[in-house]
Structures are given as structure tokens and as C-alpha cells.
C-alpha atoms as a PDB file:
ATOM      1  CA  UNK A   1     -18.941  47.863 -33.573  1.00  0.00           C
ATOM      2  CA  UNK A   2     -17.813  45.503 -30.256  1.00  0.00           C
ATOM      3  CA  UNK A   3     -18.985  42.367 -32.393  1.00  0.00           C
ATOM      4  CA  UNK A   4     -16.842  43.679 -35.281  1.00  0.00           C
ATOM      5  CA  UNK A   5     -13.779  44.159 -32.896  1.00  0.00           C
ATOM      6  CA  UNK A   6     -14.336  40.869 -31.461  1.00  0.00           C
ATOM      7  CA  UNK A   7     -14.945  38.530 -34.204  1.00  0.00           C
ATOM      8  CA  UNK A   8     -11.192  40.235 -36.087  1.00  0.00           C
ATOM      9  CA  UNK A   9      -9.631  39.294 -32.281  1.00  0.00           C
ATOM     10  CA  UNK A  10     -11.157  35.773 -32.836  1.00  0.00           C
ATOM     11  CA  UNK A  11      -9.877  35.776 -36.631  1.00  0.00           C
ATOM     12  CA  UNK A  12      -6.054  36.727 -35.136  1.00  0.00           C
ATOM     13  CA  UNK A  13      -5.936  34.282 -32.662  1.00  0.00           C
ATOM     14  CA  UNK A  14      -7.487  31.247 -34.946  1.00  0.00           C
ATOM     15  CA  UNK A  15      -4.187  32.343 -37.082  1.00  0.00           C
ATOM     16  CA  UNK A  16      -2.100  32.526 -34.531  1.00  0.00           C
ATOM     17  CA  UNK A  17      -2.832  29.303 -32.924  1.00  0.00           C
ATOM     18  CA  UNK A  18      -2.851  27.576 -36.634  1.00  0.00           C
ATOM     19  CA  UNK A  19       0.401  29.110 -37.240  1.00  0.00           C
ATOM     20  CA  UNK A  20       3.739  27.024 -37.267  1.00  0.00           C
ATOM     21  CA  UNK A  21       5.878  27.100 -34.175  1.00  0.00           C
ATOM     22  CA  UNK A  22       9.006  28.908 -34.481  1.00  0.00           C
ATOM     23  CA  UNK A  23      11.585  25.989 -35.420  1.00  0.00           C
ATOM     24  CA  UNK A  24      13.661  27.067 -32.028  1.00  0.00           C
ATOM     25  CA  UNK A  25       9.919  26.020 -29.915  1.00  0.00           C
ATOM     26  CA  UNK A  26      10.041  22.490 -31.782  1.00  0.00           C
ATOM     27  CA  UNK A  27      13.565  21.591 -31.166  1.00  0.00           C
ATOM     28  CA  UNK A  28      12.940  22.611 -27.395  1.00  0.00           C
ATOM     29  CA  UNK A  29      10.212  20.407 -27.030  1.00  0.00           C
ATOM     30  CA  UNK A  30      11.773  17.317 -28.938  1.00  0.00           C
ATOM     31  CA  UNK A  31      14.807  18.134 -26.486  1.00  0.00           C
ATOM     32  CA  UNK A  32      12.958  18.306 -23.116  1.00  0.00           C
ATOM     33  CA  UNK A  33      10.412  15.429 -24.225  1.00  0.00           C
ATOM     34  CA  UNK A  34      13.705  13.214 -25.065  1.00  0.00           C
ATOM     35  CA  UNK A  35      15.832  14.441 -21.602  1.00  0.00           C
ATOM     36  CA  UNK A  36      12.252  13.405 -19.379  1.00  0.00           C
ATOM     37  CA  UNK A  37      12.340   9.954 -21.826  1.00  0.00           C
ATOM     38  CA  UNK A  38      15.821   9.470 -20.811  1.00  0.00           C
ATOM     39  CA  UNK A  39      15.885  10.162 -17.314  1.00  0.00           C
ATOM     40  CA  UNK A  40      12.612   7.931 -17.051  1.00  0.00           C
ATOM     41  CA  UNK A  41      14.770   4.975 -18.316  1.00  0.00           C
ATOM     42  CA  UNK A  42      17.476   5.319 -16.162  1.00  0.00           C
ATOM     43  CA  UNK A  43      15.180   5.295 -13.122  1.00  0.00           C
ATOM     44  CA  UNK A  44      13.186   2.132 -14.530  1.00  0.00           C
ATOM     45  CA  UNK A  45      16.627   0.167 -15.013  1.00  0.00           C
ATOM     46  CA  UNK A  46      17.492  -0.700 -11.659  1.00  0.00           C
ATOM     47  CA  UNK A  47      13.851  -1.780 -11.196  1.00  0.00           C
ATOM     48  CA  UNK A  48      13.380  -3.855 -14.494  1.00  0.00           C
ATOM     49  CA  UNK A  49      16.568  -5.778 -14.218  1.00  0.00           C
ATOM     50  CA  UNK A  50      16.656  -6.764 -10.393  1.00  0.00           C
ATOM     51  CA  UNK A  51      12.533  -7.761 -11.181  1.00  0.00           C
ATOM     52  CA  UNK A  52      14.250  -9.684 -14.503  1.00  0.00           C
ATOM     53  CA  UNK A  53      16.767 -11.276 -12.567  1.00  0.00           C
ATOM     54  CA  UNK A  54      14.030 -12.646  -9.992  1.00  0.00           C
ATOM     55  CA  UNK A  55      11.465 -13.780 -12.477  1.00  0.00           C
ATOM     56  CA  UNK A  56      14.756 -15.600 -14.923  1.00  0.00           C
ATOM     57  CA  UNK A  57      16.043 -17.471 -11.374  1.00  0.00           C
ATOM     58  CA  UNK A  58      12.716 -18.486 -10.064  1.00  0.00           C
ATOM     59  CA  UNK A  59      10.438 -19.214 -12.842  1.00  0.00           C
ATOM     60  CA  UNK A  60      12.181 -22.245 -13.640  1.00  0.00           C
ATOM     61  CA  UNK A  61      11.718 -23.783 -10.371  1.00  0.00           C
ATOM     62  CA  UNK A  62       8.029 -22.545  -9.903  1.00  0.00           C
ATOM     63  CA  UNK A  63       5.911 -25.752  -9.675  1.00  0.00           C
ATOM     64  CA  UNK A  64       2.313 -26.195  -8.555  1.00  0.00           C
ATOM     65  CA  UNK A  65       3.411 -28.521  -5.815  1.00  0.00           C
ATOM     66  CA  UNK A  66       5.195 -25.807  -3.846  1.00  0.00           C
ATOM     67  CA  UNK A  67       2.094 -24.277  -2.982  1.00  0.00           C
ATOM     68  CA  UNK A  68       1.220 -26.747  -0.384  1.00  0.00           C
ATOM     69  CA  UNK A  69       4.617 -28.374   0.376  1.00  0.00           C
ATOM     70  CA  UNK A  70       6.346 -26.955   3.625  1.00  0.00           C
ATOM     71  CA  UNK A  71       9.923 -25.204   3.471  1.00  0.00           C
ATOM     72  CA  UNK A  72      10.947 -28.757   4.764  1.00  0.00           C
ATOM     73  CA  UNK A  73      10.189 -30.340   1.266  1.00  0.00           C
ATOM     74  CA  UNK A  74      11.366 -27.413  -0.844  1.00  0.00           C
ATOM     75  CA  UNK A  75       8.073 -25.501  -0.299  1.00  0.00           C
ATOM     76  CA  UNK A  76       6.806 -22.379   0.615  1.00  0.00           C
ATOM     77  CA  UNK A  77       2.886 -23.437   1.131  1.00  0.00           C
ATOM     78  CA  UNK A  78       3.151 -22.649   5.036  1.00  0.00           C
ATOM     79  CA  UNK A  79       4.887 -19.408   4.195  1.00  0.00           C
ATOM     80  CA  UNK A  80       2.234 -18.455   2.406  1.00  0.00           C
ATOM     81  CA  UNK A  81      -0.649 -19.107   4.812  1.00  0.00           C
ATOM     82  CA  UNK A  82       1.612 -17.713   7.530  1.00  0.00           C
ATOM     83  CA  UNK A  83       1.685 -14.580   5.591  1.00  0.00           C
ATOM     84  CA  UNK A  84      -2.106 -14.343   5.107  1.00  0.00           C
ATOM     85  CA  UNK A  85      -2.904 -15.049   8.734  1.00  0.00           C
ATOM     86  CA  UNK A  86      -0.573 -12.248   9.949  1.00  0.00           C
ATOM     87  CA  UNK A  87      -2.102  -9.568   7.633  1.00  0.00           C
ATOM     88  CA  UNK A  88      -5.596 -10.730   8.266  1.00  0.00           C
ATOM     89  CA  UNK A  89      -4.647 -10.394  12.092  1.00  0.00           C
ATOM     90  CA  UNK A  90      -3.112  -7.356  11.202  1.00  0.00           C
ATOM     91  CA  UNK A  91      -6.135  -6.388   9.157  1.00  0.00           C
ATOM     92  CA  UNK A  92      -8.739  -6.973  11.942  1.00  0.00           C
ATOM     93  CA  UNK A  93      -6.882  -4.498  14.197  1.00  0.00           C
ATOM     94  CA  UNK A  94      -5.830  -2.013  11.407  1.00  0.00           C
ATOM     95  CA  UNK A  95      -8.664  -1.567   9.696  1.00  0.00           C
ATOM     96  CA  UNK A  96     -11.427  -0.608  12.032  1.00  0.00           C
ATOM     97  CA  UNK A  97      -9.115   1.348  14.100  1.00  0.00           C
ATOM     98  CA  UNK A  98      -7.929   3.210  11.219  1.00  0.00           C
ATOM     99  CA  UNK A  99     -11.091   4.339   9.377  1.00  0.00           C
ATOM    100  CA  UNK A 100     -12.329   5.553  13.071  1.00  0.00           C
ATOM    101  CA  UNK A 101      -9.727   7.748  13.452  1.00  0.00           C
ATOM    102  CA  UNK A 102      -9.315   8.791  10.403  1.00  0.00           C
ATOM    103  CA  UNK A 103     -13.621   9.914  10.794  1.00  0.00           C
ATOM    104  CA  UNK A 104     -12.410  11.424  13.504  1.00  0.00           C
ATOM    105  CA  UNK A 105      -9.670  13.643  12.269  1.00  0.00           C
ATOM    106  CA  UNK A 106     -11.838  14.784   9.029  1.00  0.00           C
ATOM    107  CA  UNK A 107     -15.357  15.411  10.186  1.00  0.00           C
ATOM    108  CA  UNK A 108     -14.937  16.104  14.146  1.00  0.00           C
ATOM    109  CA  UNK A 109     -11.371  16.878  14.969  1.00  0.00           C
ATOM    110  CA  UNK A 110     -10.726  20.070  12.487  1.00  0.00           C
ATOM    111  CA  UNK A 111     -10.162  22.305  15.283  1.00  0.00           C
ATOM    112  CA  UNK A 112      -9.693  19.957  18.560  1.00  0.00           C
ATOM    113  CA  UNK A 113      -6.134  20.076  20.055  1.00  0.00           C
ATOM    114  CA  UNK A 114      -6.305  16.048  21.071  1.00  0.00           C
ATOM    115  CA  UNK A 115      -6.978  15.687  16.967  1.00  0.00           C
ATOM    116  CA  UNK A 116      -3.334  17.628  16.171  1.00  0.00           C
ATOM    117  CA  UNK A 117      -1.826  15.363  18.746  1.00  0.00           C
ATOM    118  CA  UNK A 118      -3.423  12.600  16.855  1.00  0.00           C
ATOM    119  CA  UNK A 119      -2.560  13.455  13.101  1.00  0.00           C
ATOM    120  CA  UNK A 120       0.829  14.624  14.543  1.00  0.00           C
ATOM    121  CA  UNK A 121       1.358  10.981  15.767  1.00  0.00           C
ATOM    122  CA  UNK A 122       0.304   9.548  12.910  1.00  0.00           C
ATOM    123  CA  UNK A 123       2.636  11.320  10.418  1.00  0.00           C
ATOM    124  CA  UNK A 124       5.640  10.411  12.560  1.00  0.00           C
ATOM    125  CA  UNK A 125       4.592   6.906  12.577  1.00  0.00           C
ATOM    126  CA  UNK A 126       5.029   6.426   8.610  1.00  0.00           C
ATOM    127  CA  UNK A 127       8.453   7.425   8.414  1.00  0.00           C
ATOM    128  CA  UNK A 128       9.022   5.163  11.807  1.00  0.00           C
ATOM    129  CA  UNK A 129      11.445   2.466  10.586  1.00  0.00           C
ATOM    130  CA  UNK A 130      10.056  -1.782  10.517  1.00  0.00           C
ATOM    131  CA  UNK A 131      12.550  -2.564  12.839  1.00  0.00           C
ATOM    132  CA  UNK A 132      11.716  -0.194  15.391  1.00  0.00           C
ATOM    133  CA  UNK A 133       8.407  -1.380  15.616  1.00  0.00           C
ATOM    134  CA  UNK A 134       9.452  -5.120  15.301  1.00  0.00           C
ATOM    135  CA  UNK A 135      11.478  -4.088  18.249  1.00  0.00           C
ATOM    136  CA  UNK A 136       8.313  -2.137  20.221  1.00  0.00           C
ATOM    137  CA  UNK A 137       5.955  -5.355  19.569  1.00  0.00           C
ATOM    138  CA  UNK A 138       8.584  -7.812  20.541  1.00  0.00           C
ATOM    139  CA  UNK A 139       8.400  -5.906  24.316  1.00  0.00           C
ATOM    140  CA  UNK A 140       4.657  -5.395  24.214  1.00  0.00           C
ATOM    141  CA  UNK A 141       3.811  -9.067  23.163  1.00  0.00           C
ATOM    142  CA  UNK A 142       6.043 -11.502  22.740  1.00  0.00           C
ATOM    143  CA  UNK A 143       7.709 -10.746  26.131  1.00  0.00           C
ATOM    144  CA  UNK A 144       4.275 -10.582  28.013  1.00  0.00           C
ATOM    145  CA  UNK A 145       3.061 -14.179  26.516  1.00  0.00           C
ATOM    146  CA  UNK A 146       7.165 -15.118  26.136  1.00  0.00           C
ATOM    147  CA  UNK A 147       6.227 -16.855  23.115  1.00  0.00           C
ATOM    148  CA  UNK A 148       6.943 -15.669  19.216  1.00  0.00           C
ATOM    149  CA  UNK A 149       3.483 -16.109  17.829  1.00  0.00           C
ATOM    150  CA  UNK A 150       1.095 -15.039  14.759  1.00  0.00           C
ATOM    151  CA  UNK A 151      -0.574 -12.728  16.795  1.00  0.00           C
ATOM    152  CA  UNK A 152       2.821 -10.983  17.991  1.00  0.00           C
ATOM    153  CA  UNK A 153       3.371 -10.852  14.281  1.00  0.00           C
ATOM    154  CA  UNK A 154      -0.163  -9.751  13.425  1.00  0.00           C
ATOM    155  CA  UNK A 155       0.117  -6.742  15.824  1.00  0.00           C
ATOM    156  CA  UNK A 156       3.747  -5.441  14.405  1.00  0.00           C
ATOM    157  CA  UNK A 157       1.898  -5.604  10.925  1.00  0.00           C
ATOM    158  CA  UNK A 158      -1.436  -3.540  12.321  1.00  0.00           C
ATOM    159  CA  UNK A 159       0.879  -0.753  13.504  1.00  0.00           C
ATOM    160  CA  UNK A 160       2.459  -0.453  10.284  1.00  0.00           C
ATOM    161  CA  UNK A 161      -0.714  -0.502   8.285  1.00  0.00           C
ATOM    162  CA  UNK A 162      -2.683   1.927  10.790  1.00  0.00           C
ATOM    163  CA  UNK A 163      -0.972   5.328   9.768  1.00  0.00           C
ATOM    164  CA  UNK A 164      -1.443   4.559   6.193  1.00  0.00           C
ATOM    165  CA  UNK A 165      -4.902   3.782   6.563  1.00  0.00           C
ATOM    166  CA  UNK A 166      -5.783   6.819   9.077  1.00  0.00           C
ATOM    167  CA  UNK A 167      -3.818   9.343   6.458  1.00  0.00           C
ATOM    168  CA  UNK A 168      -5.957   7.644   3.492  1.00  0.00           C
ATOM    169  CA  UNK A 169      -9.348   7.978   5.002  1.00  0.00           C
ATOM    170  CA  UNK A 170      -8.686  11.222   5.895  1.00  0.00           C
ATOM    171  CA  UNK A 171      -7.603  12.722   2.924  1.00  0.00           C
ATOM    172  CA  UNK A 172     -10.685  10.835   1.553  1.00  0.00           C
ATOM    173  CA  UNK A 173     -12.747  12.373   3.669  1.00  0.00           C
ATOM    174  CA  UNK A 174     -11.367  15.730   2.950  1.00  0.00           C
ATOM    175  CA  UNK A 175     -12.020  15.337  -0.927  1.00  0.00           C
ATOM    176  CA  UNK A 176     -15.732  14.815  -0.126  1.00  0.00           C
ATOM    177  CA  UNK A 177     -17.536  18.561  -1.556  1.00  0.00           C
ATOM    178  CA  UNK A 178     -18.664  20.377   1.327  1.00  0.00           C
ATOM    179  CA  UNK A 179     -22.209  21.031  -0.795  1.00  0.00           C
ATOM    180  CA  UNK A 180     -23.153  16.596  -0.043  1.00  0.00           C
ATOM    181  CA  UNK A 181     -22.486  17.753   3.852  1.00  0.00           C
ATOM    182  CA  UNK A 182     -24.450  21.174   3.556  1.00  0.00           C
ATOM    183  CA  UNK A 183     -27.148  19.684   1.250  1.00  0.00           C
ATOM    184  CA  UNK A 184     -27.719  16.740   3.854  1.00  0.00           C
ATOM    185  CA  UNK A 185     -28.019  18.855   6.930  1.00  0.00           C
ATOM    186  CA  UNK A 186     -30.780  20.678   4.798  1.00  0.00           C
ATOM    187  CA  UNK A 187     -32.923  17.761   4.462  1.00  0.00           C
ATOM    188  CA  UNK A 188     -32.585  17.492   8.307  1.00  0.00           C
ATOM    189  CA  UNK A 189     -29.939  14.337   8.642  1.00  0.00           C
ATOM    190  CA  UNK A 190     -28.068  14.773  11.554  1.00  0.00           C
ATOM    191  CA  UNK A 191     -24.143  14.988  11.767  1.00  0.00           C
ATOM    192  CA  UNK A 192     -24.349  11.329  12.264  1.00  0.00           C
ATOM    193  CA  UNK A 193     -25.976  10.501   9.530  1.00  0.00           C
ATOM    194  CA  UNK A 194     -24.398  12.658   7.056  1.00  0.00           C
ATOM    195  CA  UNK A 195     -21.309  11.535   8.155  1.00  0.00           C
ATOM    196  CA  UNK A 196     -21.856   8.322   8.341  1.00  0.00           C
ATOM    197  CA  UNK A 197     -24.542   7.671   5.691  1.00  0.00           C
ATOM    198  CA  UNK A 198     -23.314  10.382   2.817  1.00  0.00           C
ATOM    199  CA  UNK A 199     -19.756  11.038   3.390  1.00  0.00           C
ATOM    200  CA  UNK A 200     -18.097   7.968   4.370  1.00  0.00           C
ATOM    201  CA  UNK A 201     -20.551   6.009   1.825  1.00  0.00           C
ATOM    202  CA  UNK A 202     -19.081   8.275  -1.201  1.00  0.00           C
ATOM    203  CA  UNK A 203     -15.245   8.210  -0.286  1.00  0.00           C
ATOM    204  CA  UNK A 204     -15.127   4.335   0.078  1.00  0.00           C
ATOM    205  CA  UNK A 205     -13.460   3.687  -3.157  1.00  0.00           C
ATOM    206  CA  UNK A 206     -10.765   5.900  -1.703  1.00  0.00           C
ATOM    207  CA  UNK A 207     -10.774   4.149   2.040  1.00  0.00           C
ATOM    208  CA  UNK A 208     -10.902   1.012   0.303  1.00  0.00           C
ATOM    209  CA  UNK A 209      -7.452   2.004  -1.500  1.00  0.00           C
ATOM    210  CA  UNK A 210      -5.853   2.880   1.518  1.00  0.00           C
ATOM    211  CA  UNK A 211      -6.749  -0.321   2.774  1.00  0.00           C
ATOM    212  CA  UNK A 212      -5.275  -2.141  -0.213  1.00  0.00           C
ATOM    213  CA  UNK A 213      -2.120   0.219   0.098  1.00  0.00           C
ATOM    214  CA  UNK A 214      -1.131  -1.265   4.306  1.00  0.00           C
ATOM    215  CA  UNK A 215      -2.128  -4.626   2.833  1.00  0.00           C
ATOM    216  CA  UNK A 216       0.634  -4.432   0.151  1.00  0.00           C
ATOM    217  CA  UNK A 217       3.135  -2.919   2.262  1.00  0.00           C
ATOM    218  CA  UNK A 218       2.490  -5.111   5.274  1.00  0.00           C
ATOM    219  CA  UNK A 219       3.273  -8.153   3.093  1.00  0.00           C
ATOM    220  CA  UNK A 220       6.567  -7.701   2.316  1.00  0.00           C
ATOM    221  CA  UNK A 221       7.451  -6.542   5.607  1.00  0.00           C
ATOM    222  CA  UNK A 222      10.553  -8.702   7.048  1.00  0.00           C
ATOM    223  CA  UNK A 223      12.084  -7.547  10.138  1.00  0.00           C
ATOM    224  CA  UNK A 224       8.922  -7.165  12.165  1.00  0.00           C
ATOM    225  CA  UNK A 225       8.099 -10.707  11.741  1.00  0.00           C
ATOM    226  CA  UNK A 226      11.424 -11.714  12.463  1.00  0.00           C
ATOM    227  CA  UNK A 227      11.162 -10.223  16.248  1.00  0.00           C
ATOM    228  CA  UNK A 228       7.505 -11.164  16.479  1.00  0.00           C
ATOM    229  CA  UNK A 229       6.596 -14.660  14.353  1.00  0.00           C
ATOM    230  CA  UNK A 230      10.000 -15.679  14.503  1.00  0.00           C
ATOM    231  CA  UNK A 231       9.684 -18.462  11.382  1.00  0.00           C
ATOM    232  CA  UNK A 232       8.892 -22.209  11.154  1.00  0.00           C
ATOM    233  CA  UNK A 233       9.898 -24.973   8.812  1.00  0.00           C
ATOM    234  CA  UNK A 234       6.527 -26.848   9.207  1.00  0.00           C
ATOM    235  CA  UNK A 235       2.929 -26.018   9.240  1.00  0.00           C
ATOM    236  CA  UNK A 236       2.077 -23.758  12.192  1.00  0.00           C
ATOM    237  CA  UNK A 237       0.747 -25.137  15.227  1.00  0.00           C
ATOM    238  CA  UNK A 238      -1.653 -22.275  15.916  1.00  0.00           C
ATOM    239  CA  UNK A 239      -1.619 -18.203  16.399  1.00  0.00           C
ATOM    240  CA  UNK A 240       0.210 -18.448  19.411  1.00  0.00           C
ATOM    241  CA  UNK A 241       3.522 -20.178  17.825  1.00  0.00           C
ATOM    242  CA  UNK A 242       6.168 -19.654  15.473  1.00  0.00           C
ATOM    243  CA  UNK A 243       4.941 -18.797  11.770  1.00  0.00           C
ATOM    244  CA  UNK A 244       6.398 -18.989   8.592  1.00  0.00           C
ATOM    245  CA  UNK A 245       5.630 -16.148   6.467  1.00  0.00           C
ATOM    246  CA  UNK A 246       7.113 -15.499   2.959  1.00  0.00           C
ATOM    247  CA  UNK A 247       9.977 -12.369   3.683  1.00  0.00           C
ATOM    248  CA  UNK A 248      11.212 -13.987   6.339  1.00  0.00           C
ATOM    249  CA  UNK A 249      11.349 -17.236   3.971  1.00  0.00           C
ATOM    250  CA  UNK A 250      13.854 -15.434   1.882  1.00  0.00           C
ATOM    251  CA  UNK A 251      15.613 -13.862   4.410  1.00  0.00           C
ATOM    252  CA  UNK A 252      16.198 -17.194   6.278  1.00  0.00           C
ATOM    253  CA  UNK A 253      17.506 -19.403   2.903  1.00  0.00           C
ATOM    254  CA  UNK A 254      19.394 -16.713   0.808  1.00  0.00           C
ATOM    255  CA  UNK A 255      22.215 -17.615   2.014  1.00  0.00           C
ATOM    256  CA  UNK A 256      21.430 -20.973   2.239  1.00  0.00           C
ATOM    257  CA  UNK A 257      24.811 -23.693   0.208  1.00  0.00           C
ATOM    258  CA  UNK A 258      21.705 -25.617  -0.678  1.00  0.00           C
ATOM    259  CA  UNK A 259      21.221 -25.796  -4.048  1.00  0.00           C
ATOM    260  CA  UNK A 260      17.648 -26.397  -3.871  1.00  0.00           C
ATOM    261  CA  UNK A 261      17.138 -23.781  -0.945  1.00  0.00           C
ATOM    262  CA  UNK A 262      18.794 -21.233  -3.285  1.00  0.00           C
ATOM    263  CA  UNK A 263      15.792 -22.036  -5.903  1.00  0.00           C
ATOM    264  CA  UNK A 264      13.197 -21.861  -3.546  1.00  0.00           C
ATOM    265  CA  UNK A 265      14.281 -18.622  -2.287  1.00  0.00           C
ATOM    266  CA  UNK A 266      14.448 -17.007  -5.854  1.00  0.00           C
ATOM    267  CA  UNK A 267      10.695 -18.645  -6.051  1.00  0.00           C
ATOM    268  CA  UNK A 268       9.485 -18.020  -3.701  1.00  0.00           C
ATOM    269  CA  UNK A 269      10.420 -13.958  -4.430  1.00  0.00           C
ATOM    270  CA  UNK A 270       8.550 -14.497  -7.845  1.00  0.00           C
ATOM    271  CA  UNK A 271       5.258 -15.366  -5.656  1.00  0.00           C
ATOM    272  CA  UNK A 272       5.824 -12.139  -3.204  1.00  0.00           C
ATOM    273  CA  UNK A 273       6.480 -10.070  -5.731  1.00  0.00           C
ATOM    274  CA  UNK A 274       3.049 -11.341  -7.530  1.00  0.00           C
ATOM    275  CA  UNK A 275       0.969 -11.078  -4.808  1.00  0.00           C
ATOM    276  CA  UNK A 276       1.830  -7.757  -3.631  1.00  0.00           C
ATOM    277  CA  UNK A 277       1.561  -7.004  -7.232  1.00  0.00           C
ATOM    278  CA  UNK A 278      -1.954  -8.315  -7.289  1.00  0.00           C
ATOM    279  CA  UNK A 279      -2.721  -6.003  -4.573  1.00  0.00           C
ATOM    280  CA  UNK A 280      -1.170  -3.231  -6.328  1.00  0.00           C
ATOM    281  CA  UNK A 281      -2.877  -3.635  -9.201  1.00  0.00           C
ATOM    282  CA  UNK A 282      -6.196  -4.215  -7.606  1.00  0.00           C
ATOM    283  CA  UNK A 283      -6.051  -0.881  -5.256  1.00  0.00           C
ATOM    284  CA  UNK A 284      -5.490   1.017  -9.305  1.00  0.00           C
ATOM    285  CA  UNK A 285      -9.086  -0.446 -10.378  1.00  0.00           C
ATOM    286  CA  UNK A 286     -10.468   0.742  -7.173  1.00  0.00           C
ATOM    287  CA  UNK A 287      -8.835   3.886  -8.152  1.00  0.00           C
ATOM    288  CA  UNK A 288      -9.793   3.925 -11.454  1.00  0.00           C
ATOM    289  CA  UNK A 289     -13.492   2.832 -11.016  1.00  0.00           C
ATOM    290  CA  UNK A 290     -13.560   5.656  -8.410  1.00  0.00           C
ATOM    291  CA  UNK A 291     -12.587   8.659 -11.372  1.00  0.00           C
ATOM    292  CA  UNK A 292     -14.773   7.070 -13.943  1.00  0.00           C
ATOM    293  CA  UNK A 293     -17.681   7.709 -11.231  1.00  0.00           C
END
């Protein structure tokens, strides 16, 4: 009698669900679907035309020589390896730092008061503005060595790509089933080594994101640099001098009567806006490999 009363339950809702929608359901959804189209455009047209604008100004004046010319001779080539030296430096004091703490705050720190001090810290430093801390490593560096220098920039970049990385590795971390951390401890690995050697090994795709995230963001960063690397015109003389880097390139020579300045600054936006693209994109196949896993 129960499989009788269930299978004519089944049979209603198969004929319910095959049913028609009322015609009032339909025109909802074609309304709601077309308001979340609309809005969507209206947010993307501010970003499509100003990237239009930059790629119709610059591409014409994009040449392969301008990759190792200096701004003297209408080229951004020392820009570019300024750029890449201050996020490497940036890099080698971000990156270890970050994924430490960020270990720290997941696996060992759930409950310890100096950990809520930490994480605390941490979130108020990503809404900190770049100028502030162009401003903080301007007094900690460049007035100590009384130099602008690489490494002055460098260190303005780590401290903008440390609370990004710390947040990332911990929420990593955090994602991590608690079943890999209770199944290791049964086969007798320490807390060290299931830390280390299960959970940290399985949430790298998302560390590595992170990662890829402060790398991207540090990048474009301007007014750091401009307290800290200052900016050259010619190739820089090592990491303890001036150094051209590419946002302070534009910031320098857009407003520049110079005809051919004014190209090289729309240019010279077109290569930015690639390679933090590049990174972008990048950090979405880490993601992407990561869910497909």
C-alpha cells in the first residue's frame, strides 16, 4: 500500500514539474534575467571604454624596440625591469613571511590571543591606503640609508602584498577537511608533519593564488614607489638608487607637451595593463586546475 502511495506522489510531481509555467513565472524571469543583463552592462562600460581608449592610443605606438630602449629614447625597457626587481624584492620578503603567518593563524593560533592581535592587524592593513605606506617606508628606509632605492621600493611593495597573502593562506588553510588532519594523526604523523606535509601540500594551488593576487596588485602600485624608488630616466645603477618602474612611468609623462612622451605613456599603459593581466589570468588557471582536482 506505501509503494502504491508513493509511486502516484512520484506520478504528480513528474506532472507537475513537466507542466508549463504559469505565463506570469515566464515574463518574471525574462524581466529579472534582462534587468541583471542590463545592470551588468552598465557596470562593464566604464571599464571597456577607458581599457578601449588605452589599447586605440597606445597600440599604434607599441614597437618591439621599446622594450629595451630607456624613457630617454622613448622607451620604457628600464621601467620594466625596475618594476620586476621591486616585486621580486617585494616577493622575497612577502612571500615567506606571509605563508608563515598565515600557518600560524590556521593550524596553531585558533584560540591564542597574540593570533587575534595578528589577524586583527592584518585585516586593517588591506584597507590601509598606498600612500600611507609609501609614506611609513619612506621614514623606515629611505631616511635611514637617505637614499631612494629599489630596495626602499621593494619593502613598500612587501607590505602591501603581505596581508593579502597571510588572509589567502589562511583561508586556504581553513578549506583543508578536518578528516586529512584527523586521518594523519591516526597513522601517527605528528602536528608537524601533518601540517606541514598534508595540509599545506593540498592547499598550495590556493597559496599559490594568493601569491599571484599581491603580485598583480603590487604592480600597478604608484605612490609607494614614488616616496621609495623615486624614478630614473636611465638604466638603474643598482638596488640602492633611483628606479624606474612602469606606474610611476605614467604618472611622471602624462602630462608631459611632448608629443612622443604622450605616446609612450599611453604605451606604456597597454604593457601594464597586459602584464598584470597575465598575472590575472594565470592566478584563474591555478584556480581552475585547483576545482578540477
Amino acid at each position: 500500500m506505501s509503494g502504491y502511495i508513493q509511486s502516484e506522489q512520484d506520478e504528480s510531481l513528474a506532472a507537475e514539474l513537466c507542466s508549463p509555467l504559469p505565463t506570469e513565472r515566464v515574463i518574471f524571469t525574462y524581466a529579472m534575467n534582462a534587468i541583471a543583463f542590463g545592470l551588468t552592462g552598465l557596470v562593464l562600460i566604464p571599464l571597456l571604454s577607458i581599457l578601449w581608449e588605452i589599447f586605440i592610443r597606445g597600440i599604434s605606438g607599441l614597437k618591439s624596440e621599446m622594450f629595451v630602449k630607456t624613457v630617454i629614447d622613448n622607451g620604457f625597457g628600464n621601467a620594466i625591469l625596475g618594476t620586476i626587481i621591486m616585486v621580486a624584492i617585494g616577493a622575497i620578503f612577502s612571500i615567506p613571511t606571509g605563508i608563515m603567518t598565515g600557518i600560524f593563524l590556521a593550524e596553531f593560533g585558533q584560540t591564542n590571543p597574540v593570533a587575534s592581535i595578528v589577524r586583527f592587524v592584518t585585516s586593517i592593513l588591506t584597507g590601509v591606503p598606498s600612500i600611507v605606506v609609501g609614506v611609513f617606508a619612506y621614514g623606515v628606509i629611505v631616511l635611514v640609508t637617505k637614499g631612494f632605492s629599489a630596495i626602499a621600493g621593494g619593502f613598500a611593495l612587501a607590505v602591501i602584498m603581505l596581508p593579502v597573502i597571510i588572509l589567502t593562506t589562511e583561508e586556504s588553510l581553513k578549506l583543508i577537511p578536518t578528516s586529512q588532519r584527523l586521518a594523519s594523526a591516526a597513522l601517527g604523523g605528528t602536528r608537524f608533519q601533518t601540517t606541514f606535509r598534508i595540509v599545506v601540500t593540498t592547499a598550495i594551488p590556493g597559496i599559490t593564488t594568493g601569491i599571484l593576487l599581491a603580485v598583480a596588485r603590487a604592480a600597478g602600485e604608484t605612490a609607494p614607489l614614488i616616496f621609495t624608488a623615486l624614478f630614473s630616466l636611465d638604466w638603474s645603477e643598482g638596488l640602492l638608487s633611483p628606479t624606474a618602474s612602469l606606474p610611476v612611468l605614467i604618472f611622471n609623462l602624462y602630462n608631459d607637451p611632448d608629443p612622443q612622451k604622450s605616446q609612450l605613456v599611453w604605451t606604456t599603459s597597454i604593457v601594464l595593463l597586459a602584464l598584470i593581466l597575465c598575472v590575472s589570468i594565470l592566478s584563474r588557471l591555478v584556480i581552475r586546475q585547483r576545482r578540477l582536482k
